[in-house]
N, C-alpha and C. Protein backbone atom coordinates (compact mmCIF):
# COMPACT_ATOMS: atom_id res chain seq x y z
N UNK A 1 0.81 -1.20 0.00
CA UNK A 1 0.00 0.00 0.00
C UNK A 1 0.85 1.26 0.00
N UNK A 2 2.16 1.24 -0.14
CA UNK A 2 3.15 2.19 0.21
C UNK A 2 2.91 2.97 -0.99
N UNK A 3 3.36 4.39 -0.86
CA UNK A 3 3.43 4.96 -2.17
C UNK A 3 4.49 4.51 -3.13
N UNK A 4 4.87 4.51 -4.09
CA UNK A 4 6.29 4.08 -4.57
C UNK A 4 7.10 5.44 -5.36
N UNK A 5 6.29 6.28 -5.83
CA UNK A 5 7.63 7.34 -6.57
C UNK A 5 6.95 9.22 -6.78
N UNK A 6 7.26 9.55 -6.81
CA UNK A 6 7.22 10.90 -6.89
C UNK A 6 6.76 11.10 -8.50
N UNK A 7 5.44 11.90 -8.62
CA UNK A 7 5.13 12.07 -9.38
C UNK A 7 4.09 11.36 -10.20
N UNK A 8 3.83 10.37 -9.61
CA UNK A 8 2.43 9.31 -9.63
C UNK A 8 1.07 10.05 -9.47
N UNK A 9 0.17 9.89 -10.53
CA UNK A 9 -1.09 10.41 -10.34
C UNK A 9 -1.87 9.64 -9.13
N UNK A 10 -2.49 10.03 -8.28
CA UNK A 10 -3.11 9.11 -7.01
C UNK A 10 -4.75 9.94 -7.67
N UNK A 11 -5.45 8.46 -7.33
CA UNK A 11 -7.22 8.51 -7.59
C UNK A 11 -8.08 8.04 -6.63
N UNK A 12 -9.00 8.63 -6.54
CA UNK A 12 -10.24 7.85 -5.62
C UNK A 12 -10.92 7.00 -6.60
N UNK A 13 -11.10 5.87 -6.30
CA UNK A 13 -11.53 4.61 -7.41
C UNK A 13 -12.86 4.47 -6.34
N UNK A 14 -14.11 4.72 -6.93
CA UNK A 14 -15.71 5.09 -6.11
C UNK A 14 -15.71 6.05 -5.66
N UNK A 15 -16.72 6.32 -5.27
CA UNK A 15 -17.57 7.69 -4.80
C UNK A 15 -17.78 7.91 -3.45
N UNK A 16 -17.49 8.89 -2.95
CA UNK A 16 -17.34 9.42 -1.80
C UNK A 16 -18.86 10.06 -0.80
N UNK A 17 -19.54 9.30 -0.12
CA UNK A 17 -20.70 9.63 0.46
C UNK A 17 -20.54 10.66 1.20
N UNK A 18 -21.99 11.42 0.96
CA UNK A 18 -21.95 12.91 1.12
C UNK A 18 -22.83 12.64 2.76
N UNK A 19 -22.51 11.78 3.55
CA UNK A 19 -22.44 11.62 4.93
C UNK A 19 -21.92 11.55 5.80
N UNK A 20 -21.26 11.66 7.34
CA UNK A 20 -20.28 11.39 8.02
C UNK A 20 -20.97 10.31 9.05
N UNK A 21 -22.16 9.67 8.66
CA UNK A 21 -23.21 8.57 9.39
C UNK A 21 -21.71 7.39 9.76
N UNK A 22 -21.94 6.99 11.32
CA UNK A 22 -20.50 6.14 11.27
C UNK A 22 -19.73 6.04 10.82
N UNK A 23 -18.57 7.42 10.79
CA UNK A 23 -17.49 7.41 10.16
C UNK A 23 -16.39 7.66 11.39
N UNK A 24 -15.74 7.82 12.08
CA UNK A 24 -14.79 7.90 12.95
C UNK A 24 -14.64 9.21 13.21
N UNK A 25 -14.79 10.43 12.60
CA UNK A 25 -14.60 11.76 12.10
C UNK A 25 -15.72 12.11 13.19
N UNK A 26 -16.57 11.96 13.12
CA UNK A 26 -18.10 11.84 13.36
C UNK A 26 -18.38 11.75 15.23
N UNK A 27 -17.42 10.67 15.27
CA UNK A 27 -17.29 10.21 16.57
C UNK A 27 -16.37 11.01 17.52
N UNK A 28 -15.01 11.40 16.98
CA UNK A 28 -13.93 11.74 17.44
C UNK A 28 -15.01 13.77 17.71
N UNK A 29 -15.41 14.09 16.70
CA UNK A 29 -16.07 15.55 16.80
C UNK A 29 -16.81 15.35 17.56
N UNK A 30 -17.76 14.66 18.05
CA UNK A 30 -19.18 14.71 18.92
C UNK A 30 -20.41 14.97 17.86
N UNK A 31 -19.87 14.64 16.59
CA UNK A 31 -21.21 14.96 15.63
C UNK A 31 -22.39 13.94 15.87
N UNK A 32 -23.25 14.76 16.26
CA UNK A 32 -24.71 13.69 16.70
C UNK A 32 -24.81 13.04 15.04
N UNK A 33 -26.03 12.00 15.70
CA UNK A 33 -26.27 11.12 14.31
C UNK A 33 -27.32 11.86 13.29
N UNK A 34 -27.73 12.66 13.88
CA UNK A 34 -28.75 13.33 13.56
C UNK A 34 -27.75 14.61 12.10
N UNK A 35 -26.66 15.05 12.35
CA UNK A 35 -26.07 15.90 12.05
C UNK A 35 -24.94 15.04 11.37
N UNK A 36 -24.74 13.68 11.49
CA UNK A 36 -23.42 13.17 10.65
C UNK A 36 -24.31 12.93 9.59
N UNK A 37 -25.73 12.26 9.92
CA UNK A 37 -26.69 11.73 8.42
C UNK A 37 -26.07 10.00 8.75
N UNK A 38 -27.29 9.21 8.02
CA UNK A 38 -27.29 8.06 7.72
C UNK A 38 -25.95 7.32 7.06
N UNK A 39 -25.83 6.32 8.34
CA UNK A 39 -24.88 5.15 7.36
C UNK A 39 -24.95 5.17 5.86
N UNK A 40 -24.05 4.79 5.13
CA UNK A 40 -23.96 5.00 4.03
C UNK A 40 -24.44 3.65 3.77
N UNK A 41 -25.60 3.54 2.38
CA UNK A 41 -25.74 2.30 1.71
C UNK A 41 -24.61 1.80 1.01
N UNK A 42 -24.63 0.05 0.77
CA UNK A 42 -23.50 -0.23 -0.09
C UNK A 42 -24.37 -0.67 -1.02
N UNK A 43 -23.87 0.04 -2.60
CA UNK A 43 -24.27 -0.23 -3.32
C UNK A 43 -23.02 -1.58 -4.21
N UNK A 44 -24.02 -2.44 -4.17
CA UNK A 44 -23.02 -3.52 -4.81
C UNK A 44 -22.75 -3.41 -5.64
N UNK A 45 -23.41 -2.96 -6.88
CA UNK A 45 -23.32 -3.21 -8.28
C UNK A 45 -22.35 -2.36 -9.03
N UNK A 46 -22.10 -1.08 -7.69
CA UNK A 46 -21.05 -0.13 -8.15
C UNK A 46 -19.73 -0.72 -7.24
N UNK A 47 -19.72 -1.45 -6.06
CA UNK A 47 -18.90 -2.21 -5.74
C UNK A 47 -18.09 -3.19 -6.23
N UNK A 48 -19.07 -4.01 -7.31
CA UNK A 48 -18.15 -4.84 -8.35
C UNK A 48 -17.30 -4.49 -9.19
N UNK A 49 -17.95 -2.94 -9.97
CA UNK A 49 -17.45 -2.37 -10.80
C UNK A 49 -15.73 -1.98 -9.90
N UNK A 50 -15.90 -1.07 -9.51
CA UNK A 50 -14.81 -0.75 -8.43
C UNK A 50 -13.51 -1.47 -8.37
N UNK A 51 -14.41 -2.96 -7.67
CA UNK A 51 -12.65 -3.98 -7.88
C UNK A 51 -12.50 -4.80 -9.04
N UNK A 52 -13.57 -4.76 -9.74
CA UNK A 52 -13.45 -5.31 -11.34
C UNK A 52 -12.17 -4.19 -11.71
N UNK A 53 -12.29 -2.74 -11.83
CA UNK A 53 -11.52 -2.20 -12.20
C UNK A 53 -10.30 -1.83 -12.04
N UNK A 54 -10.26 -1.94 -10.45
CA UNK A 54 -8.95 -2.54 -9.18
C UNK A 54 -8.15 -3.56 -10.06
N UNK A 55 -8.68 -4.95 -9.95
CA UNK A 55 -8.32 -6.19 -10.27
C UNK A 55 -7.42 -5.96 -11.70
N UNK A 56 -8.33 -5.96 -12.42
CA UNK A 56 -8.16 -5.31 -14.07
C UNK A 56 -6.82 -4.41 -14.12
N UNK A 57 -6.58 -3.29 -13.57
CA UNK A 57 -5.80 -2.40 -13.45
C UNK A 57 -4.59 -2.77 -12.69
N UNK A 58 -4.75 -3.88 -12.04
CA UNK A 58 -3.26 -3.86 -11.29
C UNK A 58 -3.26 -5.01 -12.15
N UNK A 59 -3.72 -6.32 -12.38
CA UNK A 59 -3.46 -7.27 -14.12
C UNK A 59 -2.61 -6.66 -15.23
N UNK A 60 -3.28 -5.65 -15.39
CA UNK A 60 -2.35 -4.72 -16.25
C UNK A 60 -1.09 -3.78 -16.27
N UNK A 61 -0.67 -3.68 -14.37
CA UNK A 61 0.92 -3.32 -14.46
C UNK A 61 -0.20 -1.46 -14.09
N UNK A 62 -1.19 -1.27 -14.09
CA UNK A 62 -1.19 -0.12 -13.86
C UNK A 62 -1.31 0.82 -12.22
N UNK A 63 -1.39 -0.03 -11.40
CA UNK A 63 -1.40 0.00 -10.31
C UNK A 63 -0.17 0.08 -9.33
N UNK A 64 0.45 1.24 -8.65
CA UNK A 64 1.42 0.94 -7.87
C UNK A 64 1.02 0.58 -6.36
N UNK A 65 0.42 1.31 -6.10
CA UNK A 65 -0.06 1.29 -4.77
C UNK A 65 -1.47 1.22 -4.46
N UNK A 66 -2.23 0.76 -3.69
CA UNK A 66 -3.70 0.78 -3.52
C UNK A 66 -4.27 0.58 -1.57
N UNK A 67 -5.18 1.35 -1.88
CA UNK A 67 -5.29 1.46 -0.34
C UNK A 67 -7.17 1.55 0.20
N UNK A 68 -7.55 0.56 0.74
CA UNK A 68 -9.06 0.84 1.33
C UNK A 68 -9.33 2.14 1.80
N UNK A 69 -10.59 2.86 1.04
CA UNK A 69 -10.92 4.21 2.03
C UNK A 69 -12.05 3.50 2.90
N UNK A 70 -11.53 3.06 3.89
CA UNK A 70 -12.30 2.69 4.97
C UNK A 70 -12.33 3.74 6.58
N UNK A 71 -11.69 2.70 7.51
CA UNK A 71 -11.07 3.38 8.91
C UNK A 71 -10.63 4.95 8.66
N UNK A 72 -11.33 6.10 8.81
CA UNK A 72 -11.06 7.16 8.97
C UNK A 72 -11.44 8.35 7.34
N UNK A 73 -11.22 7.90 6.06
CA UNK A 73 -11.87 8.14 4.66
C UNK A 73 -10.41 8.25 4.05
N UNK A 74 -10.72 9.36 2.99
CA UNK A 74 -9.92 9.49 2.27
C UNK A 74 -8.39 10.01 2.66
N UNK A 75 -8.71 11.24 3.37
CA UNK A 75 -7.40 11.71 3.67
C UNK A 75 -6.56 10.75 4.87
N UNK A 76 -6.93 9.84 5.19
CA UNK A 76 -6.49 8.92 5.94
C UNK A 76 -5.87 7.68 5.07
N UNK A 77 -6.82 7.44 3.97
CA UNK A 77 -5.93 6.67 3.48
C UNK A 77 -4.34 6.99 2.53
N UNK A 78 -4.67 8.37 2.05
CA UNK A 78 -3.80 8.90 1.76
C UNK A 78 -2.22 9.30 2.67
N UNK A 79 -2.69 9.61 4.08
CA UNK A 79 -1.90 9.41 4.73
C UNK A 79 -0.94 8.29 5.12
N UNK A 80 -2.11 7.53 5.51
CA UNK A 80 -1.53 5.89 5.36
C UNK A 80 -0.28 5.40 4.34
N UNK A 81 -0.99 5.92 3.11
CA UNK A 81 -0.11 5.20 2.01
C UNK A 81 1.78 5.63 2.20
N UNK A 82 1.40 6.83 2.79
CA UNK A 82 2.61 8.06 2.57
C UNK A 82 3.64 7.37 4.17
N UNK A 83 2.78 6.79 5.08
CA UNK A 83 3.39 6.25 6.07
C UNK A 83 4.20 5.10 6.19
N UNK A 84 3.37 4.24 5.01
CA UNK A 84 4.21 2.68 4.61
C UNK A 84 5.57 2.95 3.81
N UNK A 85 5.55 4.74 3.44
CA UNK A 85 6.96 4.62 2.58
C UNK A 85 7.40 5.14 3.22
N UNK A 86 7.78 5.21 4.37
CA UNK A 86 8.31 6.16 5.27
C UNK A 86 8.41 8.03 5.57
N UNK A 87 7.31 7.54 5.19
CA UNK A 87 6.88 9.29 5.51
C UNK A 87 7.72 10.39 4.27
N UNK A 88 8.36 9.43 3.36
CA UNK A 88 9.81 10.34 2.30
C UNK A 88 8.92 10.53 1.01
N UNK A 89 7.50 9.88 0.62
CA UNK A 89 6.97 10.18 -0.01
C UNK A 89 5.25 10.73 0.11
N UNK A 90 5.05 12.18 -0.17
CA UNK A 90 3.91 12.74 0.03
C UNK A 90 2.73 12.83 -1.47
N UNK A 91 1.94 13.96 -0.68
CA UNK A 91 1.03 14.11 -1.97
C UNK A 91 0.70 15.45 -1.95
N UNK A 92 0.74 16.30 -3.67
CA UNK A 92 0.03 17.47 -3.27
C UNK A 92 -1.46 17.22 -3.92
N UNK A 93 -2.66 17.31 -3.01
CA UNK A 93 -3.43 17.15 -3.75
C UNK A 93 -4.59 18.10 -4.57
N UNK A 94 -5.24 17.81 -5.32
CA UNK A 94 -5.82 18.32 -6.32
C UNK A 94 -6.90 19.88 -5.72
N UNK A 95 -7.55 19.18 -4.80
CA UNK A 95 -8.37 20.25 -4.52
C UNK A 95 -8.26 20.23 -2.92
N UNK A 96 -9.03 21.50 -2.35
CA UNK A 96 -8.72 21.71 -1.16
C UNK A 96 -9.86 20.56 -0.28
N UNK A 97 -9.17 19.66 0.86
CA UNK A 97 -10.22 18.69 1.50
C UNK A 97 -11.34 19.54 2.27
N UNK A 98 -12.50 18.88 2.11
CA UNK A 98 -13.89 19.08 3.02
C UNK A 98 -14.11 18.10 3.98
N UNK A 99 -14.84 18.30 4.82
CA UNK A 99 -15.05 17.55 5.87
C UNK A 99 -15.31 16.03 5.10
N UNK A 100 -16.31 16.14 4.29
CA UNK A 100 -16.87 14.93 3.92
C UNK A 100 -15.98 13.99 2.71
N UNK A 101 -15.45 14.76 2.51
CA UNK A 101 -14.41 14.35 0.93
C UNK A 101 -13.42 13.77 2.00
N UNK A 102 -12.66 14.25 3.01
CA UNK A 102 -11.64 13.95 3.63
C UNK A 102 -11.82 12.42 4.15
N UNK A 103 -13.25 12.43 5.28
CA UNK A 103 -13.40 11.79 6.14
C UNK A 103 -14.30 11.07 6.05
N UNK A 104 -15.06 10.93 5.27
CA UNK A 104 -16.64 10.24 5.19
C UNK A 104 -15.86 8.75 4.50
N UNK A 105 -16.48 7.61 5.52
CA UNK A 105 -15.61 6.07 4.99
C UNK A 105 -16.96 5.80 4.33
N UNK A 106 -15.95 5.04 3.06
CA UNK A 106 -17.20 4.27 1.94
C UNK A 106 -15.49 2.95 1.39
N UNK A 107 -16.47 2.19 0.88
CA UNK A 107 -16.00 1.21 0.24
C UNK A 107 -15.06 1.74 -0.99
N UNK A 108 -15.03 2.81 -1.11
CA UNK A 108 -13.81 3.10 -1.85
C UNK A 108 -12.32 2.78 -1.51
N UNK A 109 -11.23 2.87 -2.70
CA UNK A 109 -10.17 2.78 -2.94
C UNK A 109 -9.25 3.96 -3.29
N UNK A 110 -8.13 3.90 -2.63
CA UNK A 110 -7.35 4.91 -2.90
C UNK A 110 -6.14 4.60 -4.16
N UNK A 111 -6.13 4.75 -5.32
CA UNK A 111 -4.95 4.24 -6.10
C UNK A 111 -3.32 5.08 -6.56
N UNK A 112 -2.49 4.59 -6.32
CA UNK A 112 -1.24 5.34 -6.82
C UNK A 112 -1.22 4.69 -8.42
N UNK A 113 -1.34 5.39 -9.60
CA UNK A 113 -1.04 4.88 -11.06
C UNK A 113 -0.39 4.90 -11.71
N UNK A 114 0.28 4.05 -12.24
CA UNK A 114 1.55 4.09 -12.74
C UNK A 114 1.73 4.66 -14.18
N UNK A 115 0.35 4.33 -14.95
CA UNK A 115 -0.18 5.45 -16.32
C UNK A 115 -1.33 5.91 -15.97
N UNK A 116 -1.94 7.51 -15.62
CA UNK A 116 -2.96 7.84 -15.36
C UNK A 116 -4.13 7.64 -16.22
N UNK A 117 -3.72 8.30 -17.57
CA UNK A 117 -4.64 7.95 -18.81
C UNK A 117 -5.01 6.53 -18.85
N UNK A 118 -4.10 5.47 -19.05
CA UNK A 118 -4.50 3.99 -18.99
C UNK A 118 -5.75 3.68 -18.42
N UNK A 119 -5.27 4.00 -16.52
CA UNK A 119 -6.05 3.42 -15.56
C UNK A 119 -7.65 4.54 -15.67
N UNK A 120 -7.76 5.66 -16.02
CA UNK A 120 -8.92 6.05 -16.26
C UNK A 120 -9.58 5.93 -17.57
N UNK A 121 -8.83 5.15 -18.37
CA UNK A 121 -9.73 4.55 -19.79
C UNK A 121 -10.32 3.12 -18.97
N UNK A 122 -9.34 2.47 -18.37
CA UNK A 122 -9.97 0.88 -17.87
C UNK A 122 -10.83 1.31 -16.73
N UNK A 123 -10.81 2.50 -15.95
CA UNK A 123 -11.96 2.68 -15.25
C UNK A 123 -13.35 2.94 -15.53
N UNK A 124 -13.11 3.60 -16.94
CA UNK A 124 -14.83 3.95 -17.57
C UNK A 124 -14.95 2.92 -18.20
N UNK A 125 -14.21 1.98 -18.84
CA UNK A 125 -14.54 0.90 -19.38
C UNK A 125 -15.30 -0.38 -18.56
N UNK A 126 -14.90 -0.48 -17.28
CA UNK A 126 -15.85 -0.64 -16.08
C UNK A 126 -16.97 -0.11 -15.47
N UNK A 127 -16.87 0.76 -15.97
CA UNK A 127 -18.14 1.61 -15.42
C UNK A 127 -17.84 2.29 -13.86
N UNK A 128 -16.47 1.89 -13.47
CA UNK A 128 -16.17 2.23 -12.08
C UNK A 128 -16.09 4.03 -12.12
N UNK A 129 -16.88 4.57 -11.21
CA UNK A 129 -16.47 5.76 -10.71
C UNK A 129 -14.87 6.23 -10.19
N UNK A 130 -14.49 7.57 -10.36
CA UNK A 130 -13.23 7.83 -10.25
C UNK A 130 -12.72 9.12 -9.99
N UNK A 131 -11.96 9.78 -9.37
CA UNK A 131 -11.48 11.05 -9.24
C UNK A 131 -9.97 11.22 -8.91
N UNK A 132 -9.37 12.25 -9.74
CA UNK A 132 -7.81 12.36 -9.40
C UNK A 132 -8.18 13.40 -7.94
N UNK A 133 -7.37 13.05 -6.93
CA UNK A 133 -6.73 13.40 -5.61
C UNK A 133 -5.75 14.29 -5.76
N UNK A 134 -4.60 13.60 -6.34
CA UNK A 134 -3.59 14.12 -5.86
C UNK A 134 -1.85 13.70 -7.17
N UNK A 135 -1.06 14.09 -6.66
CA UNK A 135 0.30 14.01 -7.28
C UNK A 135 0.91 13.47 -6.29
N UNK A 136 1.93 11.81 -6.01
CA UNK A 136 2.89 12.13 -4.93
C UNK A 136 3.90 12.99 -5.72
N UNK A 137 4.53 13.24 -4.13
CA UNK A 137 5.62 14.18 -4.30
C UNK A 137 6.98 14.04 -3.37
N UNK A 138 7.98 14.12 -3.76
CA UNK A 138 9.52 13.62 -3.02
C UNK A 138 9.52 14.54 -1.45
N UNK A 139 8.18 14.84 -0.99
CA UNK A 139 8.36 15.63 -0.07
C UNK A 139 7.58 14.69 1.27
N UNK A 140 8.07 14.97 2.35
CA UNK A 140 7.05 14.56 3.35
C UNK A 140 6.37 15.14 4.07
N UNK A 141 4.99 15.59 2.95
CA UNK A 141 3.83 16.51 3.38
C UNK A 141 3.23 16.18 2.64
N UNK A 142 1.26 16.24 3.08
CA UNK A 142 0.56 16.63 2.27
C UNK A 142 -0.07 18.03 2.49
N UNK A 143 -0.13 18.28 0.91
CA UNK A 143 -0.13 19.81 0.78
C UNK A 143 -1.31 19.91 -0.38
N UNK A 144 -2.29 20.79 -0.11
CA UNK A 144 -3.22 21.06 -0.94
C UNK A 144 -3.55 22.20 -1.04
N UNK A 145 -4.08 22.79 -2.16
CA UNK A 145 -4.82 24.44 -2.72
C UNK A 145 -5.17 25.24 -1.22
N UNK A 146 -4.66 26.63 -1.14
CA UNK A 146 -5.10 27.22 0.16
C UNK A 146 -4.23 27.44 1.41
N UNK A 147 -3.01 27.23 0.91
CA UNK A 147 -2.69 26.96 2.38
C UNK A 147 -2.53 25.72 3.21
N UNK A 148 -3.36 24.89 3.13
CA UNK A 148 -3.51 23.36 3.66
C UNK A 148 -1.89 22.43 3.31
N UNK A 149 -1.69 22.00 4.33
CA UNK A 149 -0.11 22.05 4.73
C UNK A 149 -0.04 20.84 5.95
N UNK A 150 0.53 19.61 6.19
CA UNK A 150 0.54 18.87 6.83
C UNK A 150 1.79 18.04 6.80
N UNK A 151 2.96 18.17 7.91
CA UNK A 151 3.93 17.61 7.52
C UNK A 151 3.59 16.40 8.05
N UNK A 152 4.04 14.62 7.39
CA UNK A 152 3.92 13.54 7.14
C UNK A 152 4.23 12.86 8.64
N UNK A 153 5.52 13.35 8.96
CA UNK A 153 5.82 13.22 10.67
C UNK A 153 4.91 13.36 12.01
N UNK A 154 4.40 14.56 11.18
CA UNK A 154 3.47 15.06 12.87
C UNK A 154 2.39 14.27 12.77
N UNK A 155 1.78 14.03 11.48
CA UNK A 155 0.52 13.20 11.26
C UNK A 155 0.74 11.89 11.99
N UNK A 156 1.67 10.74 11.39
CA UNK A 156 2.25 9.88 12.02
C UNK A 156 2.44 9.61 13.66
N UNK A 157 2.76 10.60 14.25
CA UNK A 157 3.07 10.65 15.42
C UNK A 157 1.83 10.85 15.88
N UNK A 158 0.50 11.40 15.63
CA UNK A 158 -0.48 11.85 15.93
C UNK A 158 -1.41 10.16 16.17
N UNK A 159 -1.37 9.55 14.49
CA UNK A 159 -1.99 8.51 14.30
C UNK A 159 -1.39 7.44 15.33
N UNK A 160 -0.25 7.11 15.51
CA UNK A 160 0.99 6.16 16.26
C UNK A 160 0.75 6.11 17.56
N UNK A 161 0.49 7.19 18.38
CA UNK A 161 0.49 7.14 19.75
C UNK A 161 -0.44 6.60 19.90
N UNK A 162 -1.70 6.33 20.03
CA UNK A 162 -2.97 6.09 20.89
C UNK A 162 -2.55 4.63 21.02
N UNK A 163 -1.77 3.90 19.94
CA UNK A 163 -2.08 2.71 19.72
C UNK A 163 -0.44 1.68 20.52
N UNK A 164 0.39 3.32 20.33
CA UNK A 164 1.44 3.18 21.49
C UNK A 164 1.48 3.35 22.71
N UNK A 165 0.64 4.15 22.89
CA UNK A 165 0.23 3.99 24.48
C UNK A 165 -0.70 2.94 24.71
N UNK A 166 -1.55 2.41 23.99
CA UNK A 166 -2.80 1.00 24.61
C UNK A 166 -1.10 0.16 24.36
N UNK A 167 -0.68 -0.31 23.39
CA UNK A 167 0.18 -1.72 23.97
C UNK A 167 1.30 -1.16 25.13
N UNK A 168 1.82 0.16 25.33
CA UNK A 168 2.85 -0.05 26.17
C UNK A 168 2.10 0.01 27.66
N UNK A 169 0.85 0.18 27.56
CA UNK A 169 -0.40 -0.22 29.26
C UNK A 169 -0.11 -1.83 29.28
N UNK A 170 -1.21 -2.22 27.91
CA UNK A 170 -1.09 -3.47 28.11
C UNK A 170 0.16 -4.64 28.24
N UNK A 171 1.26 -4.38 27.73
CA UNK A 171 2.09 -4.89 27.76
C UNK A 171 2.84 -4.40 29.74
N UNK A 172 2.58 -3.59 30.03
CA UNK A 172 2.65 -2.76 31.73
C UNK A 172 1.77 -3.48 32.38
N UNK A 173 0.59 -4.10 32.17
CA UNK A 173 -0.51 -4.86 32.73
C UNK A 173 0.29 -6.30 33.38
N UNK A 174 0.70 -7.00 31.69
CA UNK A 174 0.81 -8.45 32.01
C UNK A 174 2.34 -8.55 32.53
N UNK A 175 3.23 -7.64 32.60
CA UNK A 175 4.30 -7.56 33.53
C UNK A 175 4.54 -7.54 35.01
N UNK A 176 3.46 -6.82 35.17
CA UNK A 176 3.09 -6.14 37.06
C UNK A 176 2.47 -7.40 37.30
């Protein structure tokens, strides 16, 4: 899921629900349910399409990297990807993030492409929905339109702890 090179077109492969209904975002804010909106339906039939076009596309050498927009949405998986390469490869991306574009989890995919044109001819040829994100970039930040500015480190360290502090308790538990 790592990014692999600087200068890779990165895509959202599906569509991004215009809800924050059980999304983590949602939870972490105190957004009532009333105000995140409804779980998102899964629509299957655009789900097949999706990893038909996944499948298809990395068959074909066009795929470097790929990443679930699940746990946290988009800009999380984007982060993610940028973390498996050691934080040395970023993204600037396309447009400035919204709450819901960022964070709203759907069964989408995050893709790094190794030919952009390719992988968005085999995506309409699927019928799979699609949007360019972003550019990586030899930098460790993501950086988007506006100002929006996030160095790769602090994110990391942000995401890293909670999960470093529960094992270094639990691991403090079964010692004592």
């Amino acid at each position: 899921m790592s990014f692999k090179r600087a200068g890779s077109p990165v895509y959202r492969l599906g569509t991004t629900p215009r809800t924050l209904g059980g999304s983590a975002v949602a939870e972490i804010l105190g957004i009532g349910a009333r105000a995140a909106g409804a779980v998102p339906a899964i629509d299957y039939a655009a789900l097949r399409a999706e990893i038909g076009a996944l499948l298809a596309a990395h068959d074909a050498g066009f795929v470097l990297a790929a990443h679930d927009v699940s746990d946290g949405g988009t800009l999380v998986a984007l982060a993610e990807m940028a973390f498996a390469a050691d934080c040395t490869i970023g993204a600037q991306l396309e447009c400035e993030p919204t709450l819901h574009g960022a964070f709203a989890e759907s069964g989408s995919f995050v893709v790094e492409a190794a030919d952009g044109a390719a992988f968005e001819a085999l995506c309409r040829a699927h019928g799979a929905p699609f949007e360019r994100l972003a550019t990586t970039i030899a930098e460790g930040v993501l950086r988007g339109p506006g100002g929006f500015e996030c160095a790769l480190r602090d994110l990391y360290e942000a995401w890293s702890a909670p999960l470093r502090d529960f094992y270094a308790d639990a691991v403090a538990e079964t010692s004592g």
